[in-house]
PDB file of N, CA and C in Angstrom:
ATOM      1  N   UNK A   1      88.232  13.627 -67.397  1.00  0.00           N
ATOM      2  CA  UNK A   1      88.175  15.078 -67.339  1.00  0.00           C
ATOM      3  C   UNK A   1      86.719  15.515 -67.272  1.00  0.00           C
ATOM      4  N   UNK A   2      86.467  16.786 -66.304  1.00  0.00           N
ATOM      5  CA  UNK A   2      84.980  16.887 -66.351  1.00  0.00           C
ATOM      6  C   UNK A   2      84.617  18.616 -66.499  1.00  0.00           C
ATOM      7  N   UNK A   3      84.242  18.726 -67.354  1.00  0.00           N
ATOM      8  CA  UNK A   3      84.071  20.600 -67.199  1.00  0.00           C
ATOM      9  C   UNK A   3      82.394  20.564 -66.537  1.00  0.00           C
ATOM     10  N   UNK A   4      83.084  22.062 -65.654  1.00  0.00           N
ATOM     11  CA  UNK A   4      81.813  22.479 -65.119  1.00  0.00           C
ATOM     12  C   UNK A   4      81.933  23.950 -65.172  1.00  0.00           C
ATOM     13  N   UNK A   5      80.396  24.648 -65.616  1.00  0.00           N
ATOM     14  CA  UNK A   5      80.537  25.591 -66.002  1.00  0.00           C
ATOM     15  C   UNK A   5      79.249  26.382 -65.091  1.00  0.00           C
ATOM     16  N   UNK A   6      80.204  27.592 -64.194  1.00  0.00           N
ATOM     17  CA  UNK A   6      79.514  28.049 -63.196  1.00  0.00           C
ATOM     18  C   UNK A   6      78.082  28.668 -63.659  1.00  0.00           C
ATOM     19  N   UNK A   7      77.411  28.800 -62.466  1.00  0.00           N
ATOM     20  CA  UNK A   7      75.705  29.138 -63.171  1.00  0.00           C
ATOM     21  C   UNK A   7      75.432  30.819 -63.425  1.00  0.00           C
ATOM     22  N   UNK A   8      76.116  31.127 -63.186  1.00  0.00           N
ATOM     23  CA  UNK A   8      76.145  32.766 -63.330  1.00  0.00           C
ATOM     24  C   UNK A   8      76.834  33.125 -65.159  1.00  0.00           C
ATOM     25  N   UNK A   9      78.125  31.906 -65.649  1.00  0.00           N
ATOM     26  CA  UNK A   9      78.150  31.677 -66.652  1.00  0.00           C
ATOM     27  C   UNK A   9      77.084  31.354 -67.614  1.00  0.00           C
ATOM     28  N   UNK A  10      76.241  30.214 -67.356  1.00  0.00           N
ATOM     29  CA  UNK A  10      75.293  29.981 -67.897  1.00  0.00           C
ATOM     30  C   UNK A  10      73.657  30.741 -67.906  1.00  0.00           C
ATOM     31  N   UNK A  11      73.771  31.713 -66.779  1.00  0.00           N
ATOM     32  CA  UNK A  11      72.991  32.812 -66.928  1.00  0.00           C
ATOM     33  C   UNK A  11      73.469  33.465 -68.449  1.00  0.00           C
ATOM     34  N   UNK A  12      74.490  33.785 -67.985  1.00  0.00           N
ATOM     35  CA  UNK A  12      74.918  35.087 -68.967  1.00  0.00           C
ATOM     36  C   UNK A  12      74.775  34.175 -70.798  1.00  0.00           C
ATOM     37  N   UNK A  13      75.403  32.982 -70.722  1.00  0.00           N
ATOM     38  CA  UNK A  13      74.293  32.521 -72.142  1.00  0.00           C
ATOM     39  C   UNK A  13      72.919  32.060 -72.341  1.00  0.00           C
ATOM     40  N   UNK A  14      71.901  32.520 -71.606  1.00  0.00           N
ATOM     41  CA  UNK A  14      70.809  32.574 -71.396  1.00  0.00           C
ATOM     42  C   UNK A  14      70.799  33.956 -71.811  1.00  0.00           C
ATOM     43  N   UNK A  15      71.025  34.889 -71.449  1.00  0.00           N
ATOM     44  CA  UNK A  15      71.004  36.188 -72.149  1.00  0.00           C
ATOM     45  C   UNK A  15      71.720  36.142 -73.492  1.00  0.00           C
ATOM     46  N   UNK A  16      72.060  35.755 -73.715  1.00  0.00           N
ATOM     47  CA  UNK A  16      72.993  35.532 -75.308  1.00  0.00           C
ATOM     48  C   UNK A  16      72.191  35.053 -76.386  1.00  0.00           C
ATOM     49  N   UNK A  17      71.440  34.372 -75.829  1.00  0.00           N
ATOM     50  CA  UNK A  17      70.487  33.655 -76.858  1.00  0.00           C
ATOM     51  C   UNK A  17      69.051  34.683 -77.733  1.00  0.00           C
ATOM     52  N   UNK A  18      68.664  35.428 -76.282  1.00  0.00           N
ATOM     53  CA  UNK A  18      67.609  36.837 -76.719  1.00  0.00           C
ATOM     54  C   UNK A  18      68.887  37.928 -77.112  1.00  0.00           C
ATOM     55  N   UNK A  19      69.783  38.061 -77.053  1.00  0.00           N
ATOM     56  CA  UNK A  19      70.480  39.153 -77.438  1.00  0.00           C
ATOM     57  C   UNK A  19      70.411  38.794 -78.824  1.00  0.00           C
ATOM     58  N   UNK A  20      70.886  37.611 -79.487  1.00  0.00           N
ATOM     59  CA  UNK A  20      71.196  37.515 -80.719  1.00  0.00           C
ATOM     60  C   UNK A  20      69.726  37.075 -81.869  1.00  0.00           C
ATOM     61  N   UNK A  21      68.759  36.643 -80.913  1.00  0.00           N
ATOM     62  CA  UNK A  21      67.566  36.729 -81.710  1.00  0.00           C
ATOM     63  C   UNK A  21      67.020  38.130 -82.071  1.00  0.00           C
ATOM     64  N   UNK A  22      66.738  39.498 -80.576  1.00  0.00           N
ATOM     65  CA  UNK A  22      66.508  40.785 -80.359  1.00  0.00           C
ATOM     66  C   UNK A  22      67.411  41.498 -81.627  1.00  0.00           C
ATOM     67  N   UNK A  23      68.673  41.325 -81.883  1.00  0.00           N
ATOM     68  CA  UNK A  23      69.532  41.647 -82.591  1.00  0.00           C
ATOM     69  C   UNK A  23      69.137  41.055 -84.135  1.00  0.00           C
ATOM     70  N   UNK A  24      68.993  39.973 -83.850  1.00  0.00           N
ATOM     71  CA  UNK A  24      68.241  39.798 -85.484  1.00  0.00           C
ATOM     72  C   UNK A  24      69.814  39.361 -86.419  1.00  0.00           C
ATOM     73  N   UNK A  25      70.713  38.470 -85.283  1.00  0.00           N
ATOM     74  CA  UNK A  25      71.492  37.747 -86.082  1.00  0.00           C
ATOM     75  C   UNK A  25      71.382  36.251 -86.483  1.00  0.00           C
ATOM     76  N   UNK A  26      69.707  36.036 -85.799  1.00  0.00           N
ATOM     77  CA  UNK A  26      69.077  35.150 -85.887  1.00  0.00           C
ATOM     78  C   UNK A  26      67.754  35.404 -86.827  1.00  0.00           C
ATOM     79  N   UNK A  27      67.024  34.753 -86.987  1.00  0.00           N
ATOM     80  CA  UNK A  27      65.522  34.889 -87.804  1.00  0.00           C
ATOM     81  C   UNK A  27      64.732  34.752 -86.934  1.00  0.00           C
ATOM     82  N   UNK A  28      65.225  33.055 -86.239  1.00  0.00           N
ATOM     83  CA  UNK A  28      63.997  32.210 -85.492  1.00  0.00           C
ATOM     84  C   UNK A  28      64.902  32.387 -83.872  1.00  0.00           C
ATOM     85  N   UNK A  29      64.268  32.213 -82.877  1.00  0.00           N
ATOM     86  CA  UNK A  29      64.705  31.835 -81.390  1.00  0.00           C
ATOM     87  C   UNK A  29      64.988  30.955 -81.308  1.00  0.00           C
ATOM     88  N   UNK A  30      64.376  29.515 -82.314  1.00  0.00           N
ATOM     89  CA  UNK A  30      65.100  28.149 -82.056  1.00  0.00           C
ATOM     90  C   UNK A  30      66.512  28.185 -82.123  1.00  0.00           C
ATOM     91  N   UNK A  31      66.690  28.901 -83.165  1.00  0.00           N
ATOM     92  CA  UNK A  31      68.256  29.182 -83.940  1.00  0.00           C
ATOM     93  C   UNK A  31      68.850  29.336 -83.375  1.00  0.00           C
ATOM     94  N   UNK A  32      68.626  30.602 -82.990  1.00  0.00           N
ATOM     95  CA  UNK A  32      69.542  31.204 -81.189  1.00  0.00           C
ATOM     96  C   UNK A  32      69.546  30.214 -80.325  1.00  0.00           C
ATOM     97  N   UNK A  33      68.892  29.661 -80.100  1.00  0.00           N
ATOM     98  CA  UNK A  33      68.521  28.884 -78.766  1.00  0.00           C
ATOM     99  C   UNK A  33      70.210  27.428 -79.292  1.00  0.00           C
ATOM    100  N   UNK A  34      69.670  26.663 -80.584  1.00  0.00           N
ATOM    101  CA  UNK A  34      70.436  25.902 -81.153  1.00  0.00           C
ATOM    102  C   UNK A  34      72.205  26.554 -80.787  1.00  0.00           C
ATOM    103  N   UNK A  35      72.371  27.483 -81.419  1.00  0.00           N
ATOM    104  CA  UNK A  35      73.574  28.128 -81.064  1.00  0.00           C
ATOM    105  C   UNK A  35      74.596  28.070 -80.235  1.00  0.00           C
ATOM    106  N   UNK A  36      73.740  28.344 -79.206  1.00  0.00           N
ATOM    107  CA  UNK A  36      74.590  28.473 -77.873  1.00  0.00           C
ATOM    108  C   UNK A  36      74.573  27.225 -77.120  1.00  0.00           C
ATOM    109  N   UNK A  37      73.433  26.347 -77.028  1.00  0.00           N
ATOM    110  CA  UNK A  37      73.507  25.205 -76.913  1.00  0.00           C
ATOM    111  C   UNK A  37      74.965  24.215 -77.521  1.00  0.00           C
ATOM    112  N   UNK A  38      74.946  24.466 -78.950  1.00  0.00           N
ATOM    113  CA  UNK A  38      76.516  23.848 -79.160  1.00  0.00           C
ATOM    114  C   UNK A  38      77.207  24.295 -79.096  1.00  0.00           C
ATOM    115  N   UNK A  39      77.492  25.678 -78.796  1.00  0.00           N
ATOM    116  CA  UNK A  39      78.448  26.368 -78.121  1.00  0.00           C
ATOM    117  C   UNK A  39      78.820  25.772 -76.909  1.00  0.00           C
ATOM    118  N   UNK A  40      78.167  25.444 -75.650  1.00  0.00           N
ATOM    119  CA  UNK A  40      77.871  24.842 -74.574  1.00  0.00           C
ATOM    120  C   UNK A  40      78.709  23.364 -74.562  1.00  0.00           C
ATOM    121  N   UNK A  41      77.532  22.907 -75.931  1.00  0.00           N
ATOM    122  CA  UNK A  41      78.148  21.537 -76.174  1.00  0.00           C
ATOM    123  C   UNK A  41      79.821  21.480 -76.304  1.00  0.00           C
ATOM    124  N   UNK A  42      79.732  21.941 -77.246  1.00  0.00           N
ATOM    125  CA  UNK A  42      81.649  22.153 -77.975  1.00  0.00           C
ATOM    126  C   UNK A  42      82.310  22.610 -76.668  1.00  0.00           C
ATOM    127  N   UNK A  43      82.262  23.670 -75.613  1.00  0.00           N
ATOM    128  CA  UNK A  43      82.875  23.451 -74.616  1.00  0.00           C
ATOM    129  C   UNK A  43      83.038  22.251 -73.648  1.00  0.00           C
ATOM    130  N   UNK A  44      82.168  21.769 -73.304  1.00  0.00           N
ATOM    131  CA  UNK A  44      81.908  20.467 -72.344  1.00  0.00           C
ATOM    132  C   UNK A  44      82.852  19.281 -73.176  1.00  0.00           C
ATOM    133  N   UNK A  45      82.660  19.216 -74.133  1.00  0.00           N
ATOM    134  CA  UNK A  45      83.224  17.908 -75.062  1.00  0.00           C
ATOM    135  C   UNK A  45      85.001  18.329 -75.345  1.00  0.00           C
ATOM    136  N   UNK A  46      85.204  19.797 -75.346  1.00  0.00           N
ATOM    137  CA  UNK A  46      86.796  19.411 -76.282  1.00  0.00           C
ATOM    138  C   UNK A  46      87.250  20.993 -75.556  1.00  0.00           C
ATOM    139  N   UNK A  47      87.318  21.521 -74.329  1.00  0.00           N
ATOM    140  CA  UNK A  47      88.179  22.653 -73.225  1.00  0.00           C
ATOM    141  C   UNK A  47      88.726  21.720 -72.863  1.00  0.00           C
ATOM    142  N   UNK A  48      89.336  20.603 -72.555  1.00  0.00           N
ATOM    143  CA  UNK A  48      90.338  19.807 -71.976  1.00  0.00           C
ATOM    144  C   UNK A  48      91.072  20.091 -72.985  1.00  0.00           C
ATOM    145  N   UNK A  49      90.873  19.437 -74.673  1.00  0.00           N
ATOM    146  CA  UNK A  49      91.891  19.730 -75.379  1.00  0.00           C
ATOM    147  C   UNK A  49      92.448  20.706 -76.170  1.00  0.00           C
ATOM    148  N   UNK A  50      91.639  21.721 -75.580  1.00  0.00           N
ATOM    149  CA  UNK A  50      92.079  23.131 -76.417  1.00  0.00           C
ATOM    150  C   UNK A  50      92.785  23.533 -76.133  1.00  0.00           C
ATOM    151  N   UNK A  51      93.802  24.024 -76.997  1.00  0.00           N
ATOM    152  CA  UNK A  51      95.026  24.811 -76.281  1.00  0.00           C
ATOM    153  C   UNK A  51      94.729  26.196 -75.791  1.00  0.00           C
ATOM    154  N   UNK A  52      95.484  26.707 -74.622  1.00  0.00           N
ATOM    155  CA  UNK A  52      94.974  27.747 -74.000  1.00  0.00           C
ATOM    156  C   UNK A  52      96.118  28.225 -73.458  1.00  0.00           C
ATOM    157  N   UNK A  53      95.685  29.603 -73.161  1.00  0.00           N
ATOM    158  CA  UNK A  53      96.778  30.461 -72.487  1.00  0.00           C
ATOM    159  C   UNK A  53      96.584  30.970 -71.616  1.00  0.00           C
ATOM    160  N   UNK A  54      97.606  31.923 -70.580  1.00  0.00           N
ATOM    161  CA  UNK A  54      97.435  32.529 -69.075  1.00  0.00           C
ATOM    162  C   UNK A  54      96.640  33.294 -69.679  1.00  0.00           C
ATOM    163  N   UNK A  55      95.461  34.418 -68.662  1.00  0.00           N
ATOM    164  CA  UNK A  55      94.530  35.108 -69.208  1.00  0.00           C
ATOM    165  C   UNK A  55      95.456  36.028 -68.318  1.00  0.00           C
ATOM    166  N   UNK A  56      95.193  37.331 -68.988  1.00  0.00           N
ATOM    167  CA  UNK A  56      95.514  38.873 -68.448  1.00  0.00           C
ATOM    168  C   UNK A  56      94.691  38.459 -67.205  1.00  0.00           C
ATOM    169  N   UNK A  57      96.274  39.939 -66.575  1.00  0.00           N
ATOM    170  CA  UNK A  57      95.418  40.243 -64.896  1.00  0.00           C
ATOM    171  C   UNK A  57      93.615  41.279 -65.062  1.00  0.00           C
ATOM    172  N   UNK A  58      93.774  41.508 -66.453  1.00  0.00           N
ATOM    173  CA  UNK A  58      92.083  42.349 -66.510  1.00  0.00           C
ATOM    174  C   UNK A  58      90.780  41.268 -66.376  1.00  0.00           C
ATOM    175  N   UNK A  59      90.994  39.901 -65.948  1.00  0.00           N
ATOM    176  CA  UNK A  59      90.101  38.875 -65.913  1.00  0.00           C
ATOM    177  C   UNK A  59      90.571  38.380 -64.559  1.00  0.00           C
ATOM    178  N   UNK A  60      91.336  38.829 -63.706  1.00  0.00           N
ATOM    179  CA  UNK A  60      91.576  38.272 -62.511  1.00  0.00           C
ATOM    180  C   UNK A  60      89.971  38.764 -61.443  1.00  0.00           C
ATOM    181  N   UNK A  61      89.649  39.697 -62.207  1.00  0.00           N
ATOM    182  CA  UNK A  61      87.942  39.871 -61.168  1.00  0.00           C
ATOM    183  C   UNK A  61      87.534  38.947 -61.548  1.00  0.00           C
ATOM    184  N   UNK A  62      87.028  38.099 -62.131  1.00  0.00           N
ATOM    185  CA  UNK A  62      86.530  36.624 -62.103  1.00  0.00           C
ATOM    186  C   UNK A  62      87.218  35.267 -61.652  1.00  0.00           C
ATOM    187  N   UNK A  63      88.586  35.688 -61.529  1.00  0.00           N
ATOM    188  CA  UNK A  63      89.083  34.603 -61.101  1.00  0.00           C
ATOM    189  C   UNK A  63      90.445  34.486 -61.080  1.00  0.00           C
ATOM    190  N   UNK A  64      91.366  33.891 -59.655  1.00  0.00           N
ATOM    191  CA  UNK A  64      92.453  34.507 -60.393  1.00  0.00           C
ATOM    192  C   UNK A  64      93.041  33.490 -60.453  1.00  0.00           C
ATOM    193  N   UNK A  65      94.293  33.570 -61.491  1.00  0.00           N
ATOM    194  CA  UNK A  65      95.410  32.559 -62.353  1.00  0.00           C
ATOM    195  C   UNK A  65      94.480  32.129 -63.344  1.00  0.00           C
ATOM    196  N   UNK A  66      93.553  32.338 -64.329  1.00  0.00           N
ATOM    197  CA  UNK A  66      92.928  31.769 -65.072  1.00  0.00           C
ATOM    198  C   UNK A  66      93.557  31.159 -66.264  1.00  0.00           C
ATOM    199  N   UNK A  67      93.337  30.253 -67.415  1.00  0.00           N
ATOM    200  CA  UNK A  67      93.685  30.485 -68.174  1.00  0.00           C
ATOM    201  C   UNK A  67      92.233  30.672 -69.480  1.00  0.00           C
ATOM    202  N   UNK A  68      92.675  30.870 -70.679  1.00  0.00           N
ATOM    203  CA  UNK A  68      91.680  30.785 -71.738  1.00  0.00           C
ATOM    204  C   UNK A  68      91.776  30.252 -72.829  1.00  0.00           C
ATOM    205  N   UNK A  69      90.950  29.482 -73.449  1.00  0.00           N
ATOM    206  CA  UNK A  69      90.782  28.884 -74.938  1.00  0.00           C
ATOM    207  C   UNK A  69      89.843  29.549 -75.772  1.00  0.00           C
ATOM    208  N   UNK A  70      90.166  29.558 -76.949  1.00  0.00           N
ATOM    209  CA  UNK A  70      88.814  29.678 -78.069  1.00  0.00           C
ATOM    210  C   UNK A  70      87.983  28.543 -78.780  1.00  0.00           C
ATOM    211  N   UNK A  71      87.105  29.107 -79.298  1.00  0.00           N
ATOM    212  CA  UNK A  71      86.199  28.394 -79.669  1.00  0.00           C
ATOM    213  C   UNK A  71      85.566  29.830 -80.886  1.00  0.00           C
ATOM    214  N   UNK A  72      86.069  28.911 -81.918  1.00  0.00           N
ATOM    215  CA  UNK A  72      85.672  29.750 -83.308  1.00  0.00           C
ATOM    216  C   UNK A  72      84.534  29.372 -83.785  1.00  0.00           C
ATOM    217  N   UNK A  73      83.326  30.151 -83.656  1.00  0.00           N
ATOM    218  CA  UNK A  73      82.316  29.810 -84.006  1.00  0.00           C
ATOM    219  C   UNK A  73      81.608  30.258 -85.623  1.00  0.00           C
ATOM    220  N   UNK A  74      82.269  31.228 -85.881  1.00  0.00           N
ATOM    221  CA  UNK A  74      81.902  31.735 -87.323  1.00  0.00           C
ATOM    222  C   UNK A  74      83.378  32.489 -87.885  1.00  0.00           C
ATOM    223  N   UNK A  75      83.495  33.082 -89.002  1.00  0.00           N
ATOM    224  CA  UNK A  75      84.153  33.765 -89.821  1.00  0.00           C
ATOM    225  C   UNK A  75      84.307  35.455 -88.754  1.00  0.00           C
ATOM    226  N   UNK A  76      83.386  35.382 -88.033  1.00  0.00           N
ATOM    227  CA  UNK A  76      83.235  36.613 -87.547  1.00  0.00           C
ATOM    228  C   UNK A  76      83.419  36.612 -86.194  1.00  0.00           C
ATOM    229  N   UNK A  77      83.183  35.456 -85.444  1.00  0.00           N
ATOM    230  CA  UNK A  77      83.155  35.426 -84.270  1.00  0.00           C
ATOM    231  C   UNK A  77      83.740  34.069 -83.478  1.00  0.00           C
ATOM    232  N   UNK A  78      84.447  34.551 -82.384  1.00  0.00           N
ATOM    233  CA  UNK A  78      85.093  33.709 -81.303  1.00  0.00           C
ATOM    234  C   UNK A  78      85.304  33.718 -80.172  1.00  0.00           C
ATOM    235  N   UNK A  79      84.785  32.549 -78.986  1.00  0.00           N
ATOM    236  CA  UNK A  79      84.499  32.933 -78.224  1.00  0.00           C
ATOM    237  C   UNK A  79      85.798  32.736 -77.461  1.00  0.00           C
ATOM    238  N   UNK A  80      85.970  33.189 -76.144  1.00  0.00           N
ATOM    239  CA  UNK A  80      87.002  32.988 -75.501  1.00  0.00           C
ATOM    240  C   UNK A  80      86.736  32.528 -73.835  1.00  0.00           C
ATOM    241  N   UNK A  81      86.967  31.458 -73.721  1.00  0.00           N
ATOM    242  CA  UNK A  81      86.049  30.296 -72.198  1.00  0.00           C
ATOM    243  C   UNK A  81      87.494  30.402 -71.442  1.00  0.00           C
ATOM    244  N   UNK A  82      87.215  31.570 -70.029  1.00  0.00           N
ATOM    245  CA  UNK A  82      88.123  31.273 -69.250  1.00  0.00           C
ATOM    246  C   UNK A  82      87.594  30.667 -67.801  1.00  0.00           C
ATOM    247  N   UNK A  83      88.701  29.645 -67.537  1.00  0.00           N
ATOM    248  CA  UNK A  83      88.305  28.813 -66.786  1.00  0.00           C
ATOM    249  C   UNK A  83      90.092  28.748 -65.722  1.00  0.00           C
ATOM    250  N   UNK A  84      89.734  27.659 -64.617  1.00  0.00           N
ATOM    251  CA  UNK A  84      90.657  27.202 -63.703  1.00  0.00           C
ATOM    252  C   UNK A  84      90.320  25.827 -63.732  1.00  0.00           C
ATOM    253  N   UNK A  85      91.827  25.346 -63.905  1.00  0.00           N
ATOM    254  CA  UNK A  85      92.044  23.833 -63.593  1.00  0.00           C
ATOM    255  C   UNK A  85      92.288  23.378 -62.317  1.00  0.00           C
ATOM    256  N   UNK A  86      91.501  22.321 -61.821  1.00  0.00           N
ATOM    257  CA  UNK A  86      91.753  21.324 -60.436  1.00  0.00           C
ATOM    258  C   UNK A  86      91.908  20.023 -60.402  1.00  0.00           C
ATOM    259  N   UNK A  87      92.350  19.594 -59.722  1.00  0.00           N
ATOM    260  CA  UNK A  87      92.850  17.952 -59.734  1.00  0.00           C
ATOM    261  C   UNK A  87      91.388  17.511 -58.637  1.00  0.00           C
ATOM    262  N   UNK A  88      90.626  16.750 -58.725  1.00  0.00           N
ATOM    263  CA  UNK A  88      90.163  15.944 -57.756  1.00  0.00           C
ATOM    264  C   UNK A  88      90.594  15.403 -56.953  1.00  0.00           C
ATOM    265  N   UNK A  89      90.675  15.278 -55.649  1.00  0.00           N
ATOM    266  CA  UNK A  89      91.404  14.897 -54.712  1.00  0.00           C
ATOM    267  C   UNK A  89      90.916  12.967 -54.283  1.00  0.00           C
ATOM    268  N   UNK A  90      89.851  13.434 -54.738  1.00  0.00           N
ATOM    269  CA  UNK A  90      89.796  11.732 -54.571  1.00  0.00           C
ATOM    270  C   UNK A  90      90.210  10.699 -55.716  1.00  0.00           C
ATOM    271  N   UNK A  91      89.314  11.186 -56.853  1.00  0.00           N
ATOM    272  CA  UNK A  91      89.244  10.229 -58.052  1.00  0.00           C
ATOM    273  C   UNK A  91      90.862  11.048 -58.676  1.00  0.00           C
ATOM    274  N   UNK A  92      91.451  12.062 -58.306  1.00  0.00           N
ATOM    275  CA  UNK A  92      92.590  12.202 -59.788  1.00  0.00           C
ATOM    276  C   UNK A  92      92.290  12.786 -60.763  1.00  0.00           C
ATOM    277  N   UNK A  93      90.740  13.214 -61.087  1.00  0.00           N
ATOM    278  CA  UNK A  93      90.437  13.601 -62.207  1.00  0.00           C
ATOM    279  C   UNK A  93      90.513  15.135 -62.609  1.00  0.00           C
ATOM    280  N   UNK A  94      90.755  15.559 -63.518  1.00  0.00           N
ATOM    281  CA  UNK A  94      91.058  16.886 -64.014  1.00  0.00           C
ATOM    282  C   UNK A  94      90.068  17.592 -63.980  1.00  0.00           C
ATOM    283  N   UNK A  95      89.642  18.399 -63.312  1.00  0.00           N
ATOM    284  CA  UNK A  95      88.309  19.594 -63.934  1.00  0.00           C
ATOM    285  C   UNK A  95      88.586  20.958 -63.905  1.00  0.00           C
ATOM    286  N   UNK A  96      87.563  21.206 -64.521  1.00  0.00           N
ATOM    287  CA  UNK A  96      87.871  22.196 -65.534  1.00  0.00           C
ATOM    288  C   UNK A  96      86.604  23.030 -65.382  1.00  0.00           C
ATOM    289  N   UNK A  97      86.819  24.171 -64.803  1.00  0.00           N
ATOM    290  CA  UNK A  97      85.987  25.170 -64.111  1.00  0.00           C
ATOM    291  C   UNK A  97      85.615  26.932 -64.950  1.00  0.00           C
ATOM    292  N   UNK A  98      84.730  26.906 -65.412  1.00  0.00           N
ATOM    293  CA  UNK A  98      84.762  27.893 -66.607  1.00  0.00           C
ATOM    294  C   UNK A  98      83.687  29.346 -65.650  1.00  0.00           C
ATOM    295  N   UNK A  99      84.764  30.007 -65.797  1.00  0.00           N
ATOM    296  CA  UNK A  99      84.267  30.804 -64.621  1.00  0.00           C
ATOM    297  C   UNK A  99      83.776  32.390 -65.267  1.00  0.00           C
ATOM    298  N   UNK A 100      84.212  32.190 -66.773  1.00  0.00           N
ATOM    299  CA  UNK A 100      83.767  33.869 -67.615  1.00  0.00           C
ATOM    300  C   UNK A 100      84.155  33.412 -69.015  1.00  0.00           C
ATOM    301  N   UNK A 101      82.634  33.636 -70.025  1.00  0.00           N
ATOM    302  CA  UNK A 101      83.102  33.543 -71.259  1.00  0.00           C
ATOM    303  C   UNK A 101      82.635  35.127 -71.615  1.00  0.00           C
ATOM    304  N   UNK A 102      83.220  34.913 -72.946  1.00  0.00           N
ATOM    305  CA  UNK A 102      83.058  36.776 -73.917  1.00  0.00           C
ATOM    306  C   UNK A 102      83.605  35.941 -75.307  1.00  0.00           C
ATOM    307  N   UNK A 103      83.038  37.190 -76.081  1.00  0.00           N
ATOM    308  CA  UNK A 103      83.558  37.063 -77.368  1.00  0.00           C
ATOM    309  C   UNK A 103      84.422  38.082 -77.680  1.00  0.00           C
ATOM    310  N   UNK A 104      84.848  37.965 -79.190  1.00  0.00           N
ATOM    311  CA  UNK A 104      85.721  38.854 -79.735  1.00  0.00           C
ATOM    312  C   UNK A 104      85.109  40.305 -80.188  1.00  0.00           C
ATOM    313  N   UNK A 105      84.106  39.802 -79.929  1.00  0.00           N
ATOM    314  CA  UNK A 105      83.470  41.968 -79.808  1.00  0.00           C
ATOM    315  C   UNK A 105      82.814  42.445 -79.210  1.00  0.00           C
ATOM    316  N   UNK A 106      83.058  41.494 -77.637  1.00  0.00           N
ATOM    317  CA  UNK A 106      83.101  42.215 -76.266  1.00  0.00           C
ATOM    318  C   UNK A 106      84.614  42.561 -75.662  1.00  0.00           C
ATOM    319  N   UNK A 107      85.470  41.220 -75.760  1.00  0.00           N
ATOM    320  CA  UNK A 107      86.541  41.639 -74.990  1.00  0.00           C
ATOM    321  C   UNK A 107      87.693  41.504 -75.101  1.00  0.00           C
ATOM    322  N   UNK A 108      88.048  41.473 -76.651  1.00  0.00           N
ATOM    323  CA  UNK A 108      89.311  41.167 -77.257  1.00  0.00           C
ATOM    324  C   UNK A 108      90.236  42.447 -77.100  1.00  0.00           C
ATOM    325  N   UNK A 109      90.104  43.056 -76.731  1.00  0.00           N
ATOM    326  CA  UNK A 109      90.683  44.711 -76.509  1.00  0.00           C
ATOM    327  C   UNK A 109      91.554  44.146 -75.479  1.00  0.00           C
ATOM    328  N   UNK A 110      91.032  43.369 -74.485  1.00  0.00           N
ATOM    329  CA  UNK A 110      91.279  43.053 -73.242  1.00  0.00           C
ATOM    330  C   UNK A 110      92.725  42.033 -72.787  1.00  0.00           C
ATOM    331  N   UNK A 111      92.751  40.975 -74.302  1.00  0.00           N
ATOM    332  CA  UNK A 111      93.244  39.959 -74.425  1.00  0.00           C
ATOM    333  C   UNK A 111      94.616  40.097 -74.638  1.00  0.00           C
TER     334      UNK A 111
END
């Protein structure tokens, strides 16, 4: 199984990282920086085995038939990685295409 996570995704946690230092839910920028990095990590390693569900048609502008998993990162916060599954046509292998993440106090209204 191989996740790949589009670069416009990984823009947008590049902005996540100064949002939450600017915000001062951090102290240091390493911190932030650390954060999202295993955020990153924890997706790449274990969205194959997360259980997940169809995502609303309000996420079909990013992609459509998606589904989504979480990823609970604090008491307060969780993220939600929606992605599309493909079979490799050569090797067989499963991937796993993460095409819009948000959290729960951007877009749980939505969910």
């Amino acid at each position: 199984m191989n996740v790949v996570i589009l670069p416009k995704v990984l823009e947008y946690l590049d902005e996540v990282v100064y949002i939450l230092f600017v915000k001062q839910y951090f102290s240091y920028l390493e911190t932030s920086i650390c954060y999202v990095d295993d955020l990153i990590d924890d997706i790449k390693k274990n969205l194959p085995t997360k259980l997940h569900k169809p995502a609303s048609q309000y996420f079909d502008k990013y992609g459509k038939s998606m589904e989504y998993a979480v990823f609970k990162k604090s008491k307060r916060t969780s993220w939600y990685i929606f992605f599309n599954t493909y079979e490799d046509e050569q090797t067989g292998e499963d991937i796993f295409l993460v095409r819009y993440i948000g959290n729960n106090h951007t877009i749980a209204q939505y969910l």
